[in-house]
Protein backbone atom coordinates (compact mmCIF):
# COMPACT_ATOMS: atom_id res chain seq x y z
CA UNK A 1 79.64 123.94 125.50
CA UNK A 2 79.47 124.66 121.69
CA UNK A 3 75.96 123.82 120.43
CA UNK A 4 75.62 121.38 117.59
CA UNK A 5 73.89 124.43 115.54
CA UNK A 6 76.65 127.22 116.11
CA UNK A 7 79.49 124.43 115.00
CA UNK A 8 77.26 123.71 111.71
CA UNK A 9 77.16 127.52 111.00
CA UNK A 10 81.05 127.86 112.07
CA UNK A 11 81.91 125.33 109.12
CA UNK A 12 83.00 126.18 105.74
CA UNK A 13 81.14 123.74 103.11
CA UNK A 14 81.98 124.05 99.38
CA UNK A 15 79.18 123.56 96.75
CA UNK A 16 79.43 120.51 94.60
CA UNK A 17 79.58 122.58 91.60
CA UNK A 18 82.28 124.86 92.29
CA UNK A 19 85.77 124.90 91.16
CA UNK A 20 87.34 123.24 93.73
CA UNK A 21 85.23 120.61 94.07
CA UNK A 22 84.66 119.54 90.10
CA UNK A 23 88.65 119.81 89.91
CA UNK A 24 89.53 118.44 92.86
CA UNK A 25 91.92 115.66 90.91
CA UNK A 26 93.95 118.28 89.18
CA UNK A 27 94.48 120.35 92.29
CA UNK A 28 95.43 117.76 94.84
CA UNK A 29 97.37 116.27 91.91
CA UNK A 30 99.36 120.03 91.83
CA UNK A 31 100.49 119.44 95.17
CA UNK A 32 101.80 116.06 94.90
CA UNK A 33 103.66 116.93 92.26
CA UNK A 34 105.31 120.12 94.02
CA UNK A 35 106.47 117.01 97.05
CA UNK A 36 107.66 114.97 93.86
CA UNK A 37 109.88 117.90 92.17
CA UNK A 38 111.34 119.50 95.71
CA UNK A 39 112.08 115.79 97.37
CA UNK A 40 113.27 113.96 94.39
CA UNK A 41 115.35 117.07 92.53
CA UNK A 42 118.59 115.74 94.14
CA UNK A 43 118.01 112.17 93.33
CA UNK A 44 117.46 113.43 89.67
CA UNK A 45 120.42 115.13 89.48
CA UNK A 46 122.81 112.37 90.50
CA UNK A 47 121.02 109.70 88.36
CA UNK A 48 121.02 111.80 85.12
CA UNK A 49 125.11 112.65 85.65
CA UNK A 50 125.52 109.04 86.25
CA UNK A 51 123.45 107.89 83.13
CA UNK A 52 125.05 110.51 80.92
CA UNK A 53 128.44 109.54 81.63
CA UNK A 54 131.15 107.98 79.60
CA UNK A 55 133.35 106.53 82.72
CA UNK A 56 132.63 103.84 85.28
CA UNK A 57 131.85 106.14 88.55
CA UNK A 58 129.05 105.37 91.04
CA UNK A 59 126.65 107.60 93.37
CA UNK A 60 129.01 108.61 96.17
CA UNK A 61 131.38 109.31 93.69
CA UNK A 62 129.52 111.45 91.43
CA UNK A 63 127.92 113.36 94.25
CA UNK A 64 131.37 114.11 95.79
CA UNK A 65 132.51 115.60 92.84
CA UNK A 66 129.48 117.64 91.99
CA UNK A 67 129.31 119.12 96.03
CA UNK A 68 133.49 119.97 95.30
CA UNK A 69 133.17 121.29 91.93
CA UNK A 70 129.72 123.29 91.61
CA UNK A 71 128.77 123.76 95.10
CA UNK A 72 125.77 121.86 97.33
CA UNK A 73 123.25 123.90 95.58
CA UNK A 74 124.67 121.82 91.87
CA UNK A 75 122.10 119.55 93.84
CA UNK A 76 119.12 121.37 92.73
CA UNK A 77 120.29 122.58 89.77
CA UNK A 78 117.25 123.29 87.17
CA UNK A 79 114.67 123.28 89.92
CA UNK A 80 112.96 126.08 89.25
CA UNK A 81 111.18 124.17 85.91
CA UNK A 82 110.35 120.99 87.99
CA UNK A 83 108.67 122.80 90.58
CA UNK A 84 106.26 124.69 88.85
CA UNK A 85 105.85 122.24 85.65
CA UNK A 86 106.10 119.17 87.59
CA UNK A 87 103.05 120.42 89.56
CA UNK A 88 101.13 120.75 86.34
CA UNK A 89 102.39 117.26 85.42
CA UNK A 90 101.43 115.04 88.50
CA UNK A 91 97.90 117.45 87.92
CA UNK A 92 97.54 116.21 84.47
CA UNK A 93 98.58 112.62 85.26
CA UNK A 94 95.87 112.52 88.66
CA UNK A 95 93.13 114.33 86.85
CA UNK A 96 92.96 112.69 83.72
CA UNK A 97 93.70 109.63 85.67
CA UNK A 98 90.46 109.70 87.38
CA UNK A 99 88.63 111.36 84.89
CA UNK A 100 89.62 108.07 82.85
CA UNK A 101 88.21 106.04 85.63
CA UNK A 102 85.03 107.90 85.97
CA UNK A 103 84.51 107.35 82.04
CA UNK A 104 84.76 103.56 82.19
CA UNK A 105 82.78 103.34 85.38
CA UNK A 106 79.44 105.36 83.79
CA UNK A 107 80.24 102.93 80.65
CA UNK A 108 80.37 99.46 82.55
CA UNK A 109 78.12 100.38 85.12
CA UNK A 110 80.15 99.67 88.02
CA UNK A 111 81.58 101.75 91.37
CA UNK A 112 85.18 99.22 91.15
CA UNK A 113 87.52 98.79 88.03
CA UNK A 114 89.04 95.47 87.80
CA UNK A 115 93.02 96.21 88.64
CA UNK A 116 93.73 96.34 84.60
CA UNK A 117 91.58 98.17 83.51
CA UNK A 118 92.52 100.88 86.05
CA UNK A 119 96.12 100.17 84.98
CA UNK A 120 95.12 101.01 81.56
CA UNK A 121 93.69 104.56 82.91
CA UNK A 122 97.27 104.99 84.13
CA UNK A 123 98.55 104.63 80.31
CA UNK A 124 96.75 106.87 79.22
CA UNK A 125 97.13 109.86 81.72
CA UNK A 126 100.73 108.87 81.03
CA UNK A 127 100.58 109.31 77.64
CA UNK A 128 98.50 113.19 78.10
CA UNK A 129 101.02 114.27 80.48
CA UNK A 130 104.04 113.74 78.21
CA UNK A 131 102.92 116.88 76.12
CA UNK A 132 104.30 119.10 79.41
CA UNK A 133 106.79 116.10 80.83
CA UNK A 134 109.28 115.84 77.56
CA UNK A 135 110.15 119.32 76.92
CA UNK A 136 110.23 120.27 80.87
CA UNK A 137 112.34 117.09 81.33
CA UNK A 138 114.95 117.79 78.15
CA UNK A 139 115.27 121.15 79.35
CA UNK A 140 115.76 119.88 83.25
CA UNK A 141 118.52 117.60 82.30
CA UNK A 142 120.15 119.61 80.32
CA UNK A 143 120.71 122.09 83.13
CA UNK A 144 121.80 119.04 85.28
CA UNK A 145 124.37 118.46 83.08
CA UNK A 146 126.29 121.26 82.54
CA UNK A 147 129.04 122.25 85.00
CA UNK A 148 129.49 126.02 82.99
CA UNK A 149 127.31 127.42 80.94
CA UNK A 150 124.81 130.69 79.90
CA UNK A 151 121.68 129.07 80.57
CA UNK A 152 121.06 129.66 84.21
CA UNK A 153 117.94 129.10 84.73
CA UNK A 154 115.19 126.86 82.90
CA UNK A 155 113.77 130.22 81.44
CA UNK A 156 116.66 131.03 79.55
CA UNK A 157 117.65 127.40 78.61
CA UNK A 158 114.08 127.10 77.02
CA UNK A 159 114.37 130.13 75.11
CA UNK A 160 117.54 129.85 73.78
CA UNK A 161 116.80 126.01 71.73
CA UNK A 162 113.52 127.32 71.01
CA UNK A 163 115.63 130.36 69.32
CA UNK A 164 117.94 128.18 67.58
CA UNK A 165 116.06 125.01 67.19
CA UNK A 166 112.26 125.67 67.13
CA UNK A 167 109.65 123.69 68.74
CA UNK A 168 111.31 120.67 67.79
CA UNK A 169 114.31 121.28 69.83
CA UNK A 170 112.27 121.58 73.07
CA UNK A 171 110.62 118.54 72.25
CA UNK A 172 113.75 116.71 71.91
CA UNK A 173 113.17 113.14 73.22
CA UNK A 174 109.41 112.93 72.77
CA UNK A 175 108.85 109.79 71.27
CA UNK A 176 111.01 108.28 73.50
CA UNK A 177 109.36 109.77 76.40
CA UNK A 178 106.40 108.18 75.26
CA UNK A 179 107.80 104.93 75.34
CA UNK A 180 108.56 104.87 78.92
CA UNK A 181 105.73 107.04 80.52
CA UNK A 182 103.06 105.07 78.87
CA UNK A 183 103.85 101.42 80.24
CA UNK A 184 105.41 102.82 83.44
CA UNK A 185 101.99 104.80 84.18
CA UNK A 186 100.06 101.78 83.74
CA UNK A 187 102.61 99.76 86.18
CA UNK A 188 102.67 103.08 88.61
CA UNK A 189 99.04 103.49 89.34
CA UNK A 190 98.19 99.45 88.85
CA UNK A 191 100.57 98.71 91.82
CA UNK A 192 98.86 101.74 93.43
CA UNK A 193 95.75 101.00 93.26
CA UNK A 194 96.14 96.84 93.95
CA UNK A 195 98.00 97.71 97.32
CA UNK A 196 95.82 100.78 98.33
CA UNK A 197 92.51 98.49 97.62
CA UNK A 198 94.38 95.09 99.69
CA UNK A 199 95.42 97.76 102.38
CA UNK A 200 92.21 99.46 103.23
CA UNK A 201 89.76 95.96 102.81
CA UNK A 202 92.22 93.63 104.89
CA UNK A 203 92.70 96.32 107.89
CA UNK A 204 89.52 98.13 107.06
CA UNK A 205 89.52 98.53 111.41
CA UNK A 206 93.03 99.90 111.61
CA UNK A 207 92.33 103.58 110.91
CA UNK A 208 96.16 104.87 111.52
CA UNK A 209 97.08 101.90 109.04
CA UNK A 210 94.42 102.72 107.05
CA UNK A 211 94.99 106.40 106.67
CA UNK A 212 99.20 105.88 106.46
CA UNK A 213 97.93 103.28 103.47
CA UNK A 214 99.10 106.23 100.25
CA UNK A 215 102.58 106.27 101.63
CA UNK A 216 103.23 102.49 101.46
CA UNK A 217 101.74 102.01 98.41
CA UNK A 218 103.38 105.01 96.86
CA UNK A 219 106.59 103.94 97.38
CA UNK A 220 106.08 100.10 95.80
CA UNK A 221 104.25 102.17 93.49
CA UNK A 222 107.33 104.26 92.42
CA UNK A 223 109.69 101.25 92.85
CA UNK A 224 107.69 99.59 90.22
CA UNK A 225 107.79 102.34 88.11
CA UNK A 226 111.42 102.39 87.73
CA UNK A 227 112.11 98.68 88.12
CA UNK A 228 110.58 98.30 84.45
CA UNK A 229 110.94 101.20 82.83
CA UNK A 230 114.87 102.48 83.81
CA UNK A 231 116.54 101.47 80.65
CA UNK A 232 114.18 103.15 78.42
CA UNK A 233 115.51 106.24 80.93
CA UNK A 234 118.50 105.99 80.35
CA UNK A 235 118.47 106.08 76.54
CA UNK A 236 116.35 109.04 76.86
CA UNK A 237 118.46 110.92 78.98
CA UNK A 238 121.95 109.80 76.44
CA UNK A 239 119.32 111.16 73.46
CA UNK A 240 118.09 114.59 75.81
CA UNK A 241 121.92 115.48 75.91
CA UNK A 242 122.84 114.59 72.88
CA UNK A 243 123.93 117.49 70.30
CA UNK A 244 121.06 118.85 68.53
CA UNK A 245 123.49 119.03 65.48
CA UNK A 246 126.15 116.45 64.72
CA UNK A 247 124.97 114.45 67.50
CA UNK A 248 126.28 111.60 68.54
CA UNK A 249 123.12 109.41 67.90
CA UNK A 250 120.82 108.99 65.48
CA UNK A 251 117.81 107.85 67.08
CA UNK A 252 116.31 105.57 69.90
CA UNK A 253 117.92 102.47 68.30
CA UNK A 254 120.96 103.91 67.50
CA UNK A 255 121.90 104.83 71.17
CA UNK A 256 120.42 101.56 72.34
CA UNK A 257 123.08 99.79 70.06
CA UNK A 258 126.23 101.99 70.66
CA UNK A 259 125.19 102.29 74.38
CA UNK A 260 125.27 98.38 74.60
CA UNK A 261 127.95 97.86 72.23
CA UNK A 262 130.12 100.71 74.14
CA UNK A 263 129.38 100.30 77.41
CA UNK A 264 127.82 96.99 78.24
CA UNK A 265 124.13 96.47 79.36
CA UNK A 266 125.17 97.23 82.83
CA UNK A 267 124.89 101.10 81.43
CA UNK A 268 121.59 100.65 81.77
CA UNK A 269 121.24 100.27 84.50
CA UNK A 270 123.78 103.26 85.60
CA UNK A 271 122.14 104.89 88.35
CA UNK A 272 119.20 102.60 89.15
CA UNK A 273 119.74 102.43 92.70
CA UNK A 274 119.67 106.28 92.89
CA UNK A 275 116.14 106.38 91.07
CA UNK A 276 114.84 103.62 93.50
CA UNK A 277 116.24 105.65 96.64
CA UNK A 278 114.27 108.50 95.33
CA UNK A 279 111.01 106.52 94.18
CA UNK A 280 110.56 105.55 97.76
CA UNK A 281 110.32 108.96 99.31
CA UNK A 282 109.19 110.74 96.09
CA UNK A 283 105.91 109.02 95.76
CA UNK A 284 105.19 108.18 99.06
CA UNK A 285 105.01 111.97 99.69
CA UNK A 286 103.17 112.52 96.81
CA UNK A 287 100.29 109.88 97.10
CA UNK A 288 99.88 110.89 100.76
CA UNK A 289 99.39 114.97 99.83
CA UNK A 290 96.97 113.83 96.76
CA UNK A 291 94.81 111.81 98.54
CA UNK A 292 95.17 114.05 101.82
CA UNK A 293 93.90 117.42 99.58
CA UNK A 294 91.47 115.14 97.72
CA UNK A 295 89.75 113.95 100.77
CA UNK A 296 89.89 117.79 102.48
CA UNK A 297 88.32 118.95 99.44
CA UNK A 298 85.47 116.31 99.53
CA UNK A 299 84.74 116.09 103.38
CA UNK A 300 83.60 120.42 103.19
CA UNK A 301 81.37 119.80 99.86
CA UNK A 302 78.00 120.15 100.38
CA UNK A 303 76.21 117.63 98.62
């Protein structure tokens, strides 16, 4: 029988001052967004051919086409940049998240946030993050887009508009960006948080419930997300694949008009049940490895 005293020497405990432990946000945050970028990259694809186009086609269609023409692996086209960028993303977006948190806890005084003001948090780590999201996204759908080209790989994609159209090539779409991560962060971890708190206080004795609690409200979580936020997506992805010279529009407005005008409102809402079928998996998986890491981290620090 292992003695209480050998199994307390056998166990691994990390200070409260190290590395791991100070950062834990960003690096549990690293691996939900590696489970956001490798699960969602063939959602991502469909929706962004289905927003960019110009004829009426929908999902089964589109991915028929791509799977004939370019080959299953069109599928994941530009995943290389998601999966290492998109880790640093979710990081950002978790760590400054909390961070956030932590700030207007020690300034109110109190362990719980009311639901807005934690909502708020979300808007701004949404905003931070955007620095990294818009270029890695422009550059992403770009490579989803093309059927032929030189740009193979995010690498060389990035370095070519950075060649010919400087920084503010590669930040093509940032404003616009902006306009949907912001409110759609504050919707994202608002739901979150609301459904995680509800979960874990109503069926605070159901520890399988309790513990499966990040993957139900990570997928209302993502839902929400995209439910108020999609046709400020779409306009982003018409302007991230527009021409950089002679394009076709001439800002945000612009595209909203001629998109509307064009197409019908209905084109903005191209591709929304795509994004939905990929919110649900996408986030679950992600809020379950973030708070998973998080709590794995915490439970061998030494305090």
């Amino acid at each position: 029988m292992t003695s209480p005293q050998y199994k307390h020497q056998t166990t691994f405990y990390l200070s409260q001052y190290c590395f791991l432990y100070q950062y834990r946000d960003y690096i549990a945050g690293c691996f939900g967004g590696f489970a956001q970028a490798l699960i969602g990259q063939p959602f991502d694809t469909i929706k962004v051919r289905l927003q960019s186009s110009l004829i009426k086609i929908n999902a089964a269609e589109t991915i028929k086409n791509l799977i004939k023409n370019e080959g299953p692996l069109a599928l994941y086209k530009g995943v290389g940049s998601p999966l290492i960028c998109m880790s640093g993303v979710v990081s950002i977006q978790f760590g400054v998240f909390q961070n956030t948190i932590n700030t207007f806890q020690k300034i109110q005084e109190i362990k719980n946030l009311p639901i807005y003001q934690t909502a708020i948090c979300g808007a701004i780590s949404g905003a931070v993050a955007c620095i990294v999201l818009a270029p890695m996204e422009h550059i992403r759908i770009r490579l989803q887009v093309m059927k032929d080209s030189n740009n193979k790989s995010a690498i060389s994609a990035f370095s070519n508009i950075f060649k010919q159209y400087g920084i503010k090539g590669v930040y093509k779409g940032f404003f616009i960006t902006l306009m949907r991560e912001t409110p759609a962060m504050f919707i994202y971890f608002g739901i979150y948080t609301k459904l995680l708190r509800d979960i874990t206080q109503k069926y605070s004795e159901n520890q399988v419930l309790v513990s499966l609690s990040p993957l139900f409200a990570g997928a209302f979580a993502g839902i929400g997300y995209w439910s108020f936020t999609y046709p400020i997506d779409t306009i982003k992805s018409k302007i991230q694949t527009d021409n950089f010279v002679g394009g076709k529009y001439k800002g945000t407005i612009d595209c909203f008009r001629q998109t509307i005008n064009q197409q019908g409102t209905a084109q903005l809402f191209k591709g929304f049940g795509v994004a939905n079928m990929r919110a649900v998996p996408v986030n679950a998986a992600s809020f379950f490895l973030y708070e998973n890491v998080k709590k794995t981290i915490e439970s061998h620090t030494q305090y």
